[in-house]
Protein backbone atom coordinates (compact mmCIF):
# COMPACT_ATOMS: atom_id res chain seq x y z
CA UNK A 1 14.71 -70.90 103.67
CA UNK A 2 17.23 -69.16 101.18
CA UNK A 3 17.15 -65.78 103.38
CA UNK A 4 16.51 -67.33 106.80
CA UNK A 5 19.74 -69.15 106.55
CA UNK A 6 21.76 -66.22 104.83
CA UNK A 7 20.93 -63.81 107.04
CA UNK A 8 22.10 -66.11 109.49
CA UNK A 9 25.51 -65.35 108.99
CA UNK A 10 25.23 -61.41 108.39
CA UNK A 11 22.61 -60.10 111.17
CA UNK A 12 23.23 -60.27 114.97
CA UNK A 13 19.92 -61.06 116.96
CA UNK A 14 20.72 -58.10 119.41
CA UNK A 15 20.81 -55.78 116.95
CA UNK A 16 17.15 -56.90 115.32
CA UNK A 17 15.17 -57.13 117.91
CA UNK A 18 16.52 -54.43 120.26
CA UNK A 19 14.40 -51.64 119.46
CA UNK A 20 11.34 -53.64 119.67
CA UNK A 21 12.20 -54.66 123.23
CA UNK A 22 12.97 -50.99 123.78
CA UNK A 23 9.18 -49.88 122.50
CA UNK A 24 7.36 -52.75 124.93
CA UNK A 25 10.06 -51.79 127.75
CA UNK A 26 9.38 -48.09 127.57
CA UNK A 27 5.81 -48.35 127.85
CA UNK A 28 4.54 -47.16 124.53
CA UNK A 29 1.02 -46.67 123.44
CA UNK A 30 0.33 -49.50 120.60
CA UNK A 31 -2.47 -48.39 118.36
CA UNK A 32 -5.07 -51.10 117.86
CA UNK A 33 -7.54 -51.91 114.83
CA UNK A 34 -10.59 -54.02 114.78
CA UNK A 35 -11.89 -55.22 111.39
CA UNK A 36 -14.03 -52.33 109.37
CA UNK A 37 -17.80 -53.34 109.66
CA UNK A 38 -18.46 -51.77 106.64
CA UNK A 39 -16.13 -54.65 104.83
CA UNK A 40 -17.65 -56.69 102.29
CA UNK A 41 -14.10 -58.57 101.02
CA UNK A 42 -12.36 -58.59 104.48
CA UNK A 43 -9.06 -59.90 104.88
CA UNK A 44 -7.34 -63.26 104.86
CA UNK A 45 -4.25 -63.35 104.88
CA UNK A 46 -0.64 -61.30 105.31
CA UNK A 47 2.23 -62.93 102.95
CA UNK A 48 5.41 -61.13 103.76
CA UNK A 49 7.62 -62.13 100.80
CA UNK A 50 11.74 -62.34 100.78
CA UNK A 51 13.36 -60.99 96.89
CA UNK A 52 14.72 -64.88 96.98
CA UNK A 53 14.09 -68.26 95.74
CA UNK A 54 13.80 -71.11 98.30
CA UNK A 55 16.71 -72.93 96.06
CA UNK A 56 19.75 -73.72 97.12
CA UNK A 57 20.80 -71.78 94.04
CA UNK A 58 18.31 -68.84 95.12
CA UNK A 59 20.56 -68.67 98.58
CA UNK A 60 23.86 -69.05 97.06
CA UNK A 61 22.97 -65.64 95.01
CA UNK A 62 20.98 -64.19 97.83
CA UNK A 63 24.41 -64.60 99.99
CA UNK A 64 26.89 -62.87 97.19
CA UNK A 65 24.27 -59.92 96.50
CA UNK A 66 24.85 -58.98 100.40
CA UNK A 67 28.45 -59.85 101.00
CA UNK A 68 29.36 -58.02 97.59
CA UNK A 69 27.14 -55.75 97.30
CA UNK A 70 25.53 -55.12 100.75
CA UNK A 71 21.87 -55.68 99.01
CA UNK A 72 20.38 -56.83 101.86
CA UNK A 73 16.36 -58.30 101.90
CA UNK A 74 14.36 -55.93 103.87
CA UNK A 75 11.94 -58.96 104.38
CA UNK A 76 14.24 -61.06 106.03
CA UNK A 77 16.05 -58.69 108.08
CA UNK A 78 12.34 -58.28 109.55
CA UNK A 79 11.01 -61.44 110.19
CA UNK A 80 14.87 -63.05 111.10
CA UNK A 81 17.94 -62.66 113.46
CA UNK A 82 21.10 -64.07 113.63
CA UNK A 83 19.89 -68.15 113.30
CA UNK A 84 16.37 -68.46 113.11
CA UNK A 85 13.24 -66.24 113.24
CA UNK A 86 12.76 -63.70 115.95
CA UNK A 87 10.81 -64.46 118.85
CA UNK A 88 8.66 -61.40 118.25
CA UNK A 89 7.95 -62.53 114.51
CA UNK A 90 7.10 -66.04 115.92
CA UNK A 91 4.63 -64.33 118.48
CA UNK A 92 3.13 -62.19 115.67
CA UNK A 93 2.46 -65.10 113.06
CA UNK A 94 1.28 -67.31 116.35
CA UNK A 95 -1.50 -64.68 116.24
CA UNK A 96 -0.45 -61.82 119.05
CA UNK A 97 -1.82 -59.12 116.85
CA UNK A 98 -4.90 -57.47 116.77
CA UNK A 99 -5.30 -58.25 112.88
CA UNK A 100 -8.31 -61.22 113.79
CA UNK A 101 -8.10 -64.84 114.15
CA UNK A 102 -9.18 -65.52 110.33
CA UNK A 103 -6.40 -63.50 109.26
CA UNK A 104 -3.25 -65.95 108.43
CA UNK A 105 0.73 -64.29 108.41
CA UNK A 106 3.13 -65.94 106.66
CA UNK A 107 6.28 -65.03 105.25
CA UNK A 108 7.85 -66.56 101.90
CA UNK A 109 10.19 -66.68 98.90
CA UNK A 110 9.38 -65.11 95.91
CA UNK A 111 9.12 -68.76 94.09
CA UNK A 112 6.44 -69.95 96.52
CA UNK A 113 3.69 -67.47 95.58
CA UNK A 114 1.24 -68.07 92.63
CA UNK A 115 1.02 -66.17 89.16
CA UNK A 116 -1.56 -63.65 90.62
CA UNK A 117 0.48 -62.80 93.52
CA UNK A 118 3.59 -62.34 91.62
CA UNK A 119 1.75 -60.03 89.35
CA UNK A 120 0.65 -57.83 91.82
CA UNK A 121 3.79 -57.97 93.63
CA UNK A 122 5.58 -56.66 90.20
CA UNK A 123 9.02 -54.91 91.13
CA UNK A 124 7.96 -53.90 95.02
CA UNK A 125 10.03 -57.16 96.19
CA UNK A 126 10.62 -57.41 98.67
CA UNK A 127 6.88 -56.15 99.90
CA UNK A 128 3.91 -57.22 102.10
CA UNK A 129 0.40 -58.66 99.70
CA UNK A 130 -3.05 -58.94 101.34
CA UNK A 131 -5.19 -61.94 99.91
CA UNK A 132 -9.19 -60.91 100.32
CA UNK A 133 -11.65 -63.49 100.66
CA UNK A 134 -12.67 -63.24 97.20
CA UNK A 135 -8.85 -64.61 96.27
CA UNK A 136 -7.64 -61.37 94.58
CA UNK A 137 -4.24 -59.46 95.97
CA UNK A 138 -3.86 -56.29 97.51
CA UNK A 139 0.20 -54.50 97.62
CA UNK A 140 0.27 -53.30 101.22
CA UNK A 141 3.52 -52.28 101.62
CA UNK A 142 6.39 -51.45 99.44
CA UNK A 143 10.36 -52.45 99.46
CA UNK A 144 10.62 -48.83 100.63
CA UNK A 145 7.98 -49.04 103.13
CA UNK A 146 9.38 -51.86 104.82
CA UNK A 147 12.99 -50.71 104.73
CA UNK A 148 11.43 -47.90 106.63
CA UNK A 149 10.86 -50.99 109.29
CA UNK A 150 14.28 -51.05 110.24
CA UNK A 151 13.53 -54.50 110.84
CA UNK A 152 11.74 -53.80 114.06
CA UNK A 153 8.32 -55.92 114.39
CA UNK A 154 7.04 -53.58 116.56
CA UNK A 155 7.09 -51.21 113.29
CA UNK A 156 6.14 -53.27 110.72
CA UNK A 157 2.84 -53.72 113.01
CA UNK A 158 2.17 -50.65 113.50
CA UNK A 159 2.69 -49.57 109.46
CA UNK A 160 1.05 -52.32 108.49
CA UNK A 161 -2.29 -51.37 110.61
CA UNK A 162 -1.83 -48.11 109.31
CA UNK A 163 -1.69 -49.28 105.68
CA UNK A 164 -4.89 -51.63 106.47
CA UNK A 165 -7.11 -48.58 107.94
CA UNK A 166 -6.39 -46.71 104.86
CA UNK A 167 -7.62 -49.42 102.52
CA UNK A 168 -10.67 -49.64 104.84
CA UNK A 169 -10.17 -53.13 105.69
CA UNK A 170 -9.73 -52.07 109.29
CA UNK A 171 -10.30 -49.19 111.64
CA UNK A 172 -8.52 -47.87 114.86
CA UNK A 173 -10.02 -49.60 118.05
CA UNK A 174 -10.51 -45.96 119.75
CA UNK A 175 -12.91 -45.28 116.98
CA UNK A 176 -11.93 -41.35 116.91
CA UNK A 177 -11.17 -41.17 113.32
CA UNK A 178 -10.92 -42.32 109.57
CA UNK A 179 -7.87 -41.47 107.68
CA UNK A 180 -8.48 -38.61 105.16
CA UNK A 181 -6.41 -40.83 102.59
CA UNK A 182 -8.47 -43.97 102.45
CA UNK A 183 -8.53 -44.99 98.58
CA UNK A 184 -11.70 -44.45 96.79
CA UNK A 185 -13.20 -47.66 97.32
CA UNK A 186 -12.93 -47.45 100.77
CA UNK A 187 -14.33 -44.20 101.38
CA UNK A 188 -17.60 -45.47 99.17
CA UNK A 189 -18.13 -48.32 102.02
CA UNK A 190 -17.46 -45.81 105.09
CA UNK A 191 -19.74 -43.35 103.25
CA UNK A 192 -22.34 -46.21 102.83
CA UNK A 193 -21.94 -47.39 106.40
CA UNK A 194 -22.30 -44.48 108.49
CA UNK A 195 -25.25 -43.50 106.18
CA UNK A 196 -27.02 -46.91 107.24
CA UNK A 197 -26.25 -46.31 110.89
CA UNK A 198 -26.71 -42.60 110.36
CA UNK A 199 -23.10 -42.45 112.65
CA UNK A 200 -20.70 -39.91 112.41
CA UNK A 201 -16.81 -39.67 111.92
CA UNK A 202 -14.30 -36.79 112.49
CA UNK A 203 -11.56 -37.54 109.70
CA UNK A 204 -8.11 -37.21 110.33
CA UNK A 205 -6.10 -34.22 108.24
């Protein structure tokens, strides 16, 4: 992999994944989400995808963007330390998340996605697509929003749950609330739910 083996050479593996041993070390409360009953397209998969080509040519100007310019892939600094992935990435895509069994997590270069992903992907790469069981693509976080990562897994989880409860493809396990900036479509299925289980929900300001 074009940034896997880059990377290698310019990222330590203590400096990756310390933070995220810090968070499970320090005892921090980890937010969980269950999938949104209300979901008629649920989710299918999580493709975390690297600005590079899986070419040898791809990681020849993958490694003179960061060594010239310090450019670095947001992607792989996430999902990769100093040789190989992290062990926390390879927990996460082994399933250790609270995302559901039926949802896959992959990460890849920008060369091994399809026309539709690439489309929706547009300039955001590096960034984080959601494929919906009817086989259309949903941007679920930004280059900037994963930057914002710091390359900690622990992060990217939690952001990433955040980003799926506002789409209304999930909800937060304590059930307390619904984010007062779910997108339009999503607040039409909550709305449509809790009328046919006449429930209630305090939203979240």
């Amino acid at each position: 992999m074009a940034c896997a083996q880059t990377m290698s050479l310019l990222v330590e593996d203590e400096e990756t994944g310390h933070a995220d041993k810090e968070g499970e070390s320090s005892g921090a409360r980890v937010r969980k989400v269950v999938p949104a009953p209300w979901c008629r397209n649920p989710l299918v998969e999580i493709l975390v995808i690297y600005n590079a080509d899986s070419t040898l040519v791809g990681e020849v100007r993958y490694f003179l963007q960061k060594v010239l310019f310090h450019n670095y892939c947001a992607a792989c600094v996430l999902t990769h330390g100093r040789r190989s992935e992290k062990p926390e990435w390879v927990a996460l895509k082994s399933g250790q998340h609270d995302w559901g069994s039926k949802v896959r997590l992959r990460n890849v270069h920008r060369d091994e996605i399809g026309p539709e992903a690439r489309k929706v992907a547009g300039k955001h790469l590096p960034c984080v697509l959601g494929r919906l069981e009817n086989g259309s693509y949903l941007l679920l976080l930004t280059r900037e929003e994963l930057e914002l990562c710091n390359g900690h897994v622990g992060g990217f989880r939690e952001r990433l749950s955040e980003t799926l409860v506002r789409h209304g493809l999930f909800v937060w396990l304590d059930g307390t609330t619904v984010d007062a900036t779910l997108t339009n479509g999503a607040c039409k299925m909550v709305a449509e739910h809790l009328e046919n289980t006449n429930a209630t929900v305090t939203h979240s300001r």
